[in-house]
N, C-alpha and C. Protein backbone atom coordinates (compact mmCIF):
# COMPACT_ATOMS: atom_id res chain seq x y z
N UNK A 1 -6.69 66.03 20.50
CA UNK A 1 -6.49 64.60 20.59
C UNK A 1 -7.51 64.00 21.55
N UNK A 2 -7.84 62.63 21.17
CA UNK A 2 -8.76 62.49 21.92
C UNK A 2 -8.90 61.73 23.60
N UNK A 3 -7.62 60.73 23.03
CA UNK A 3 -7.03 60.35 24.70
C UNK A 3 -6.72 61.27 25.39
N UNK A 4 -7.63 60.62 26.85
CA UNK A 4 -7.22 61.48 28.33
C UNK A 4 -5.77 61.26 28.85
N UNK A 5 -5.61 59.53 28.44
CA UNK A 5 -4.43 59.56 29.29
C UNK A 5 -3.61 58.43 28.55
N UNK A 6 -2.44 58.46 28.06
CA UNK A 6 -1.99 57.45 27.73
C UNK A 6 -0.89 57.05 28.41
N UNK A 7 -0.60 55.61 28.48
CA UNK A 7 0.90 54.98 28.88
C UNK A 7 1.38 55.07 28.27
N UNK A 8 3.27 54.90 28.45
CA UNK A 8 4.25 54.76 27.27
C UNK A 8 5.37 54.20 28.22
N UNK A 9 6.02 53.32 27.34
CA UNK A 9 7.14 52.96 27.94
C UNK A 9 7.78 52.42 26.63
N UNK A 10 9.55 52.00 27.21
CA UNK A 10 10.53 51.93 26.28
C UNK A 10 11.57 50.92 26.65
N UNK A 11 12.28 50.46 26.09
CA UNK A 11 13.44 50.10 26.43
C UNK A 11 14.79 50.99 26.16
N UNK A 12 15.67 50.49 26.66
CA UNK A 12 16.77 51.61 26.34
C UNK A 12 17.05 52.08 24.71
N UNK A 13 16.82 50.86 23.74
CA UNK A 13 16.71 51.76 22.22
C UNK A 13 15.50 52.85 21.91
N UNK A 14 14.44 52.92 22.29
CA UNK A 14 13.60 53.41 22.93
C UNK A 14 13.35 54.61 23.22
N UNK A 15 14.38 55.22 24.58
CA UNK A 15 14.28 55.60 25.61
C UNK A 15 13.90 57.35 24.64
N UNK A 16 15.19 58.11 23.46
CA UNK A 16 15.59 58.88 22.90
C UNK A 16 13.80 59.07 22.39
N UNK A 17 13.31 58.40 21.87
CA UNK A 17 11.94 58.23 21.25
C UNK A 17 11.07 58.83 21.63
N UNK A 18 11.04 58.09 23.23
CA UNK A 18 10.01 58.12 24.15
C UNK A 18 10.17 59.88 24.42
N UNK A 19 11.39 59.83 25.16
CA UNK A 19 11.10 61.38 25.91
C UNK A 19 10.13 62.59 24.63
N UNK A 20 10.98 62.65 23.45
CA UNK A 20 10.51 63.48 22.44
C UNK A 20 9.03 63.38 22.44
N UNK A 21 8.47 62.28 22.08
CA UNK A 21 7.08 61.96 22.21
C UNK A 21 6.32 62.13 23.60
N UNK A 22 7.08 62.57 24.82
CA UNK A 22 6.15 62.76 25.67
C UNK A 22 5.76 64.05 25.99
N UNK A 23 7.18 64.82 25.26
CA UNK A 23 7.20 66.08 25.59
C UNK A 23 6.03 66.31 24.39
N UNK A 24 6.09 65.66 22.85
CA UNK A 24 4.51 66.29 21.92
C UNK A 24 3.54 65.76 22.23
N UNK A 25 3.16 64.83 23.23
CA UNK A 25 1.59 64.61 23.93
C UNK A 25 1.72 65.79 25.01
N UNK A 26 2.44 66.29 25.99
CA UNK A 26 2.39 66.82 27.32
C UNK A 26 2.04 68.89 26.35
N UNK A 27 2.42 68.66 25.30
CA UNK A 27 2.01 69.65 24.90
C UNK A 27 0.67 69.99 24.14
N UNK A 28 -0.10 68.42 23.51
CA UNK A 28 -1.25 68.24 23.18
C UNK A 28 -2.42 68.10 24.38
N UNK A 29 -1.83 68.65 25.35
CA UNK A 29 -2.50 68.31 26.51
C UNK A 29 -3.28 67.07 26.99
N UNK A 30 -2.34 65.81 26.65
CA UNK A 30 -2.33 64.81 26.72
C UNK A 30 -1.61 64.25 28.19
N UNK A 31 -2.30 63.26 29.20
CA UNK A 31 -1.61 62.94 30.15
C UNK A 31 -0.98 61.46 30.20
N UNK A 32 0.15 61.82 30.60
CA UNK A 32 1.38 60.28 30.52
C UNK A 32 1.47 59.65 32.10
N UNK A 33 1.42 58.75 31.95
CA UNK A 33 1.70 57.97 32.69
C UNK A 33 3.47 57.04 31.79
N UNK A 34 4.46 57.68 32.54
CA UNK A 34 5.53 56.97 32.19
C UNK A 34 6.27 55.83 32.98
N UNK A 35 6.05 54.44 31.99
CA UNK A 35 6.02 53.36 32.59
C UNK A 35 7.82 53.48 32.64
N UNK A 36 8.26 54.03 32.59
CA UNK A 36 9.93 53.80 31.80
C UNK A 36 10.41 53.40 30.36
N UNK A 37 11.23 53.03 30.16
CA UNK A 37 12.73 53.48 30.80
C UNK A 37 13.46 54.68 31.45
N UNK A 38 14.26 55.37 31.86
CA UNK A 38 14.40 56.43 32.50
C UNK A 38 15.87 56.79 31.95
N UNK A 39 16.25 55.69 31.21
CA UNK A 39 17.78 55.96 30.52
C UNK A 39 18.42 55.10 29.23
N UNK A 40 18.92 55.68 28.94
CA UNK A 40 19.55 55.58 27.76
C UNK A 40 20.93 54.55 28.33
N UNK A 41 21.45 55.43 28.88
CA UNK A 41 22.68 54.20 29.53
C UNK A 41 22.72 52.97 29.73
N UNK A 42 21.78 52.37 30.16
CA UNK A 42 21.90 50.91 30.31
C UNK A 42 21.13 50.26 29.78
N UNK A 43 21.79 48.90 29.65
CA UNK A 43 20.95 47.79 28.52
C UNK A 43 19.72 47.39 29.65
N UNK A 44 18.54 47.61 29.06
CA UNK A 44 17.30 46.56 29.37
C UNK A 44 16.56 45.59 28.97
N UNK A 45 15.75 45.22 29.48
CA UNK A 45 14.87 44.41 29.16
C UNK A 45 13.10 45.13 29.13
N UNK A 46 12.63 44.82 27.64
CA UNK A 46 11.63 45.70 27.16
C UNK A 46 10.07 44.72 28.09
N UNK A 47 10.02 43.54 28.42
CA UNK A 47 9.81 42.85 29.06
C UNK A 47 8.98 43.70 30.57
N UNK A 48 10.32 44.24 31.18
CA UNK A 48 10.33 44.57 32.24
C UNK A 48 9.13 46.18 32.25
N UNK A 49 9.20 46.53 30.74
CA UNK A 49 8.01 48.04 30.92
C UNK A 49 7.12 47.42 30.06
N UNK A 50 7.16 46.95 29.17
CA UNK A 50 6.04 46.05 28.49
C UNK A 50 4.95 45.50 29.24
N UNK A 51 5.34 44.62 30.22
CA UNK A 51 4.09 44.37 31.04
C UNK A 51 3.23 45.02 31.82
N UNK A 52 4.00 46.25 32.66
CA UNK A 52 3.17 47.35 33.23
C UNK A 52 2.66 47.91 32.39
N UNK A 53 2.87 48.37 31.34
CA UNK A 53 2.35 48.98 30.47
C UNK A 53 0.82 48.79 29.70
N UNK A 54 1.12 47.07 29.53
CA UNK A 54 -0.36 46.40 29.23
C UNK A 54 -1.20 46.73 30.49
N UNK A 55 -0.25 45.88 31.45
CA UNK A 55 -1.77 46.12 32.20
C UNK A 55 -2.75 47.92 33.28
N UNK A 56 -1.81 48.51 32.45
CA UNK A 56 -1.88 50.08 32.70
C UNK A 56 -3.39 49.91 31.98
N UNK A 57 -2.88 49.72 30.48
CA UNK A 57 -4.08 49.79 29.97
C UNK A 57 -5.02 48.99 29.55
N UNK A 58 -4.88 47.56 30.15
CA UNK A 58 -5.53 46.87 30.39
C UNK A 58 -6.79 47.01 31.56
N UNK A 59 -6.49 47.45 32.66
CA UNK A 59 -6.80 47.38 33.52
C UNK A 59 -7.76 48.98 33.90
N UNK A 60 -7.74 49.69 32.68
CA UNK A 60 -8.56 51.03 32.53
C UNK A 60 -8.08 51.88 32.83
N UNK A 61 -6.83 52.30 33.42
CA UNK A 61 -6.22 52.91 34.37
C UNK A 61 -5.77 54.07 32.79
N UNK A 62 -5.27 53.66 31.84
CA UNK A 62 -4.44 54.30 30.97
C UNK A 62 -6.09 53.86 29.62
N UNK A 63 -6.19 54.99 28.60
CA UNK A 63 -7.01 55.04 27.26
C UNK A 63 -6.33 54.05 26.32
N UNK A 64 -5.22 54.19 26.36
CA UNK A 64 -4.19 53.57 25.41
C UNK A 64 -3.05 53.51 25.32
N UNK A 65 -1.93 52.62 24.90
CA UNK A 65 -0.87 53.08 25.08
C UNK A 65 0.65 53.46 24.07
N UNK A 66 1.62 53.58 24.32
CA UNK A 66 3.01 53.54 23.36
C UNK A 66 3.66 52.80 23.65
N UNK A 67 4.25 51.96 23.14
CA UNK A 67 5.34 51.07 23.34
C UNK A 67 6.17 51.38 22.28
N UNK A 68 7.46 51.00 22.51
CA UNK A 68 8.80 51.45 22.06
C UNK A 68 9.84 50.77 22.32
N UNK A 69 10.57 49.92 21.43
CA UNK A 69 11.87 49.53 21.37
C UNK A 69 12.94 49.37 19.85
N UNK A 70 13.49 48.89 19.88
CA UNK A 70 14.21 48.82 18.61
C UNK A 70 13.73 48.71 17.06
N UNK A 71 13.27 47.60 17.10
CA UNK A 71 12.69 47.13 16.17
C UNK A 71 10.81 47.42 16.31
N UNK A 72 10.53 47.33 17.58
CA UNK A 72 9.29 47.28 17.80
C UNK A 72 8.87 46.37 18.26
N UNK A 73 9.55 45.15 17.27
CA UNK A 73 9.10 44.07 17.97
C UNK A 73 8.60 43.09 19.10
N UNK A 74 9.51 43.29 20.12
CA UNK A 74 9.77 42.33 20.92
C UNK A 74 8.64 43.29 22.13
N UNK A 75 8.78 44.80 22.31
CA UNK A 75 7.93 44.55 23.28
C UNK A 75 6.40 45.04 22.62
N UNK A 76 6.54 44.61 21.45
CA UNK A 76 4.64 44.41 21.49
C UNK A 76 4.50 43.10 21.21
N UNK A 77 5.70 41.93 21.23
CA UNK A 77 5.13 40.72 21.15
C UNK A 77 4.93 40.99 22.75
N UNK A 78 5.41 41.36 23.48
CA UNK A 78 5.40 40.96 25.14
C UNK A 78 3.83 41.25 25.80
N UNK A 79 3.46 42.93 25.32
CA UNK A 79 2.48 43.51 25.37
C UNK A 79 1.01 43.00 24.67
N UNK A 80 1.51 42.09 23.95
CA UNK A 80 0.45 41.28 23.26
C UNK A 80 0.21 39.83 23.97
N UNK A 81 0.61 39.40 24.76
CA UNK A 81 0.89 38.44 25.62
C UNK A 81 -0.66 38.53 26.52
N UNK A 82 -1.38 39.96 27.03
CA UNK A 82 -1.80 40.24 27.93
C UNK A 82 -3.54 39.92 26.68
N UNK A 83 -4.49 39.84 27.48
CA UNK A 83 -5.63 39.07 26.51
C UNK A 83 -6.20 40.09 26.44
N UNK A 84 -6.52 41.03 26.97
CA UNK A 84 -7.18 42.65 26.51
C UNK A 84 -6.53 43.49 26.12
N UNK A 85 -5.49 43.13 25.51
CA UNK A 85 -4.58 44.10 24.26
C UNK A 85 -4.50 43.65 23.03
N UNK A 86 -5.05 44.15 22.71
CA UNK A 86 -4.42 44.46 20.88
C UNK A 86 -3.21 45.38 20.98
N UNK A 87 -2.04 44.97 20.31
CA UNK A 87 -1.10 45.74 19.64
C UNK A 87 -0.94 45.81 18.49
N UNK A 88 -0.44 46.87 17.68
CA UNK A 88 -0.04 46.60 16.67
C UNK A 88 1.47 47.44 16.70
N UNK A 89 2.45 47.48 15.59
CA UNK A 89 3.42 47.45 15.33
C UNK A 89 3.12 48.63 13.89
N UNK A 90 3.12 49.91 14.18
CA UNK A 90 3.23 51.21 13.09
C UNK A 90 4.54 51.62 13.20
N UNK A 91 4.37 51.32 11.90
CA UNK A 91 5.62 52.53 11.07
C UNK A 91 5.34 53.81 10.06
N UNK A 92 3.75 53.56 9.46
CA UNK A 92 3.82 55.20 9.23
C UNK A 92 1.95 55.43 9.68
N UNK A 93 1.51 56.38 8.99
CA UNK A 93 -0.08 56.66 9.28
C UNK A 93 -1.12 55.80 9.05
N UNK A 94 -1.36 55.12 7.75
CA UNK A 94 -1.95 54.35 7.37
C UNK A 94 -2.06 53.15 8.32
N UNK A 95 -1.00 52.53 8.65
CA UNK A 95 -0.73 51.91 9.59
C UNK A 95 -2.00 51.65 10.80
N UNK A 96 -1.60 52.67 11.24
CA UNK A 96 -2.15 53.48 12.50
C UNK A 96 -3.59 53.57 12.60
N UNK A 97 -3.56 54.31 11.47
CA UNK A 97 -5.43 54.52 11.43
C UNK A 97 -6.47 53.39 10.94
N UNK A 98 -5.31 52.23 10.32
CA UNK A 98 -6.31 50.62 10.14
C UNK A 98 -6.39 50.38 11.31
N UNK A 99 -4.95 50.33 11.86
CA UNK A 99 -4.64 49.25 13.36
C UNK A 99 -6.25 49.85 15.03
N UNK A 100 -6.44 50.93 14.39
CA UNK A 100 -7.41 51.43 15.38
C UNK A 100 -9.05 51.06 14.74
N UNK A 101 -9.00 51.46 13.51
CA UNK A 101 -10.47 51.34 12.83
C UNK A 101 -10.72 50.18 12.44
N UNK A 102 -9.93 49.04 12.19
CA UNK A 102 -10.01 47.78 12.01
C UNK A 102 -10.30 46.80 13.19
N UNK A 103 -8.95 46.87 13.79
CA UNK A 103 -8.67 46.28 14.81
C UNK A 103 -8.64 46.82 15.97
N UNK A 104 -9.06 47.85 16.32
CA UNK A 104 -9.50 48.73 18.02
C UNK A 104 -8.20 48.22 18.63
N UNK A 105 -6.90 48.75 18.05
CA UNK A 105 -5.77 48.46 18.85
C UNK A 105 -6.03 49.74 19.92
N UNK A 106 -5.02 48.78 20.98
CA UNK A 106 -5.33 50.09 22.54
C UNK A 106 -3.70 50.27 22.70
N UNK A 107 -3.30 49.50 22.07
CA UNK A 107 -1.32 50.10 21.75
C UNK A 107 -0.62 50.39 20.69
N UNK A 108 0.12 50.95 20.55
CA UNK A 108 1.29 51.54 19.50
C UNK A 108 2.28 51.30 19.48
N UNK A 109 3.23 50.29 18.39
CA UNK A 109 4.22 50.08 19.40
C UNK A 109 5.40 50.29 17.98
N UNK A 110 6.37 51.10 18.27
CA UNK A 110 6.90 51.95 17.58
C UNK A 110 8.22 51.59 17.74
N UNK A 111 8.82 50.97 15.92
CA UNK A 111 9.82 50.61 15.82
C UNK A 111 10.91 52.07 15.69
N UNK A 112 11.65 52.32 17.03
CA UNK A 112 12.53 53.29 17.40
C UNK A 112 13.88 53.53 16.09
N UNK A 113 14.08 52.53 15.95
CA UNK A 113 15.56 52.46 14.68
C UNK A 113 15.20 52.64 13.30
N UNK A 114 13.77 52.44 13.27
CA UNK A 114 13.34 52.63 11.98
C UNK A 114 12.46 53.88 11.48
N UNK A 115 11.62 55.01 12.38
CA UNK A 115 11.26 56.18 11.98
C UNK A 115 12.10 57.06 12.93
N UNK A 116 11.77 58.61 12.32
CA UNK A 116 12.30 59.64 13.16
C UNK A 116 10.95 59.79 13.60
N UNK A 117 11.53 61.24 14.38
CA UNK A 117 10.15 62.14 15.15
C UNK A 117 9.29 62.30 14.61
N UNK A 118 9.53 63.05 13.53
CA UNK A 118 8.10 63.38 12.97
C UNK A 118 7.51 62.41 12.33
N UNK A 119 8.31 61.49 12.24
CA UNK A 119 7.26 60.38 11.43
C UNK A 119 6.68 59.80 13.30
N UNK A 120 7.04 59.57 13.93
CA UNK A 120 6.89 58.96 15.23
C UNK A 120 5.37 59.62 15.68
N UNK A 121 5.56 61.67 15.63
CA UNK A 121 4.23 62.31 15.93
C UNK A 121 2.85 62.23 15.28
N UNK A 122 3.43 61.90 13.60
CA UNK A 122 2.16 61.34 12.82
C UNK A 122 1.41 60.40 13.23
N UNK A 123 2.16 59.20 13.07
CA UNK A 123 1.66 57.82 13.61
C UNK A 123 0.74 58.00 15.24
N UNK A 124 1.38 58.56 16.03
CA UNK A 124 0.22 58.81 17.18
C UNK A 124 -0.34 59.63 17.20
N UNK A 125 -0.59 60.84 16.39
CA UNK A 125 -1.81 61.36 16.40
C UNK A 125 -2.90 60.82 15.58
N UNK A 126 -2.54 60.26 14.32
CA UNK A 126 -3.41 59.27 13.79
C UNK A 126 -3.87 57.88 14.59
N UNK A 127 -3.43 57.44 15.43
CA UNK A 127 -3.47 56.50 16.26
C UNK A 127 -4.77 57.09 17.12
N UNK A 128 -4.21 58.30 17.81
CA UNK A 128 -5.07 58.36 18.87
C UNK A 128 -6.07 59.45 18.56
N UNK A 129 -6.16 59.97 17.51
CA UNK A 129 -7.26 59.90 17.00
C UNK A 129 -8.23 58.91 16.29
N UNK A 130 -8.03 57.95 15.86
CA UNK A 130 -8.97 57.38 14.65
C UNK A 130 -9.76 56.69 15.51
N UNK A 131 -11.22 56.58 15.59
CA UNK A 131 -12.05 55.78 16.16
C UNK A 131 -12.06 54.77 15.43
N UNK A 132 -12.63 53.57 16.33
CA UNK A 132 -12.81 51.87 15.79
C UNK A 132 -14.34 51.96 14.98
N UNK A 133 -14.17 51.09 14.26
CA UNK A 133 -15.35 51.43 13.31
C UNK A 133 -16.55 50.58 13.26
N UNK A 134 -15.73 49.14 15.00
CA UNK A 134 -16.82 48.33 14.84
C UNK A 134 -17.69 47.41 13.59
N UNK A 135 -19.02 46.62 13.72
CA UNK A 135 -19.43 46.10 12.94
C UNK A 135 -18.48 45.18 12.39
N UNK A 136 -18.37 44.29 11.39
CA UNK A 136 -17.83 43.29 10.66
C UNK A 136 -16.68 43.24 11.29
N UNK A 137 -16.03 44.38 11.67
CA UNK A 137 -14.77 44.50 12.77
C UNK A 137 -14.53 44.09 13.79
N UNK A 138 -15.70 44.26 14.48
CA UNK A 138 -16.01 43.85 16.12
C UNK A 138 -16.07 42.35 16.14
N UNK A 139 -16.54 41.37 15.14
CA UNK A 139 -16.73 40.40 15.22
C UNK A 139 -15.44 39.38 15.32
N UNK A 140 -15.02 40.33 14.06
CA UNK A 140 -13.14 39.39 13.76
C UNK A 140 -12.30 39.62 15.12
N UNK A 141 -12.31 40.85 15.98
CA UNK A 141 -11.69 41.12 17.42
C UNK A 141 -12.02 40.70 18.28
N UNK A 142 -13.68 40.02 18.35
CA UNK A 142 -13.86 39.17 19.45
C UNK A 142 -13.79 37.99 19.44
N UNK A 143 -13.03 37.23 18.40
CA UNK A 143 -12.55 35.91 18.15
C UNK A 143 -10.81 35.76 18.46
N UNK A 144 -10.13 37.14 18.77
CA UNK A 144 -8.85 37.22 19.36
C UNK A 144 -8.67 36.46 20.82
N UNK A 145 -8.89 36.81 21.52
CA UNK A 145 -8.61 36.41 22.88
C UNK A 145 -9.04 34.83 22.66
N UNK A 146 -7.99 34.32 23.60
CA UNK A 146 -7.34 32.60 23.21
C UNK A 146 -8.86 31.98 24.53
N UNK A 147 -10.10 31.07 24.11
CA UNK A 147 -10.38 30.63 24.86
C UNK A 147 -9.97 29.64 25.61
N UNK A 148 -10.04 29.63 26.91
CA UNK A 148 -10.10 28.51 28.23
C UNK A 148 -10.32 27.17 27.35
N UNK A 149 -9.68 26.10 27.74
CA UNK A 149 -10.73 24.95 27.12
C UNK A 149 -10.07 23.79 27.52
């Protein structure tokens, strides 16, 4: 795999997701930085790891990252909030390997209620493998970020 280091974080629907998936990066000899959740027990707010999370890998600190909640939704709308993230929202491979070669997403953000594991391990190894492919690509991604005005 080709990331050194990725973030991941979850909310409590999440949480069951996350651990499985850290334990198949920590065995791809992949390094985590775990933003949280830390439990299953209590209700959170995806909000609250969503934002560290961007700016983990916003800020260079993290290659790329995982995000994880129920639907998916809500914390890669949160994680998408931040202007040097691309997220996208995979549910199987294909997914994955546009959302990187198209769009140079630097997150994953993985609807928890809707795949299992092994569909979960596909999607990020295709993720964090597929290089961006640039060209005609690069152009449409640098018209993302919302200008000042």
């Amino acid at each position: 795999m080709k990331a050194k280091k990725i973030a991941i974080a979850s909310d409590h629907a999440g949480f069951n997701l996350k651990e499985k998936i850290i334990s198949y990066l920590v065995k791809n000899s992949i390094e985590i930085k775990d933003i949280g959740n830390h439990t299953y027990d209590e209700s959170d707010d995806y909000p609250d790891f969503g934002h560290p999370l961007a700016i983990a890998v916003a800020n260079g600190e993290c290659d790329l990252g995982i995000s994880i909640c129920g639907s998916g939704n809500g914390i890669n709308m949160t994680v998408n909030k931040h202007q040097a993230i691309r997220s996208a929202i995979c549910w199987n491979e294909e997914i994955a390997r546009l959302a990187r070669k198209h769009n140079d997403a630097n997150i994953c953000a993985l609807p928890a209620r809707f795949i299992n594991e092994s569909e979960a391990f596909l999607i990020i190894r295709e993720f964090i493998n597929t290089d961006f492919d640039g060209g005609r690509h690069k152009r449409r991604i640098d018209k993302i970020p919302l200008k000042v005005y």
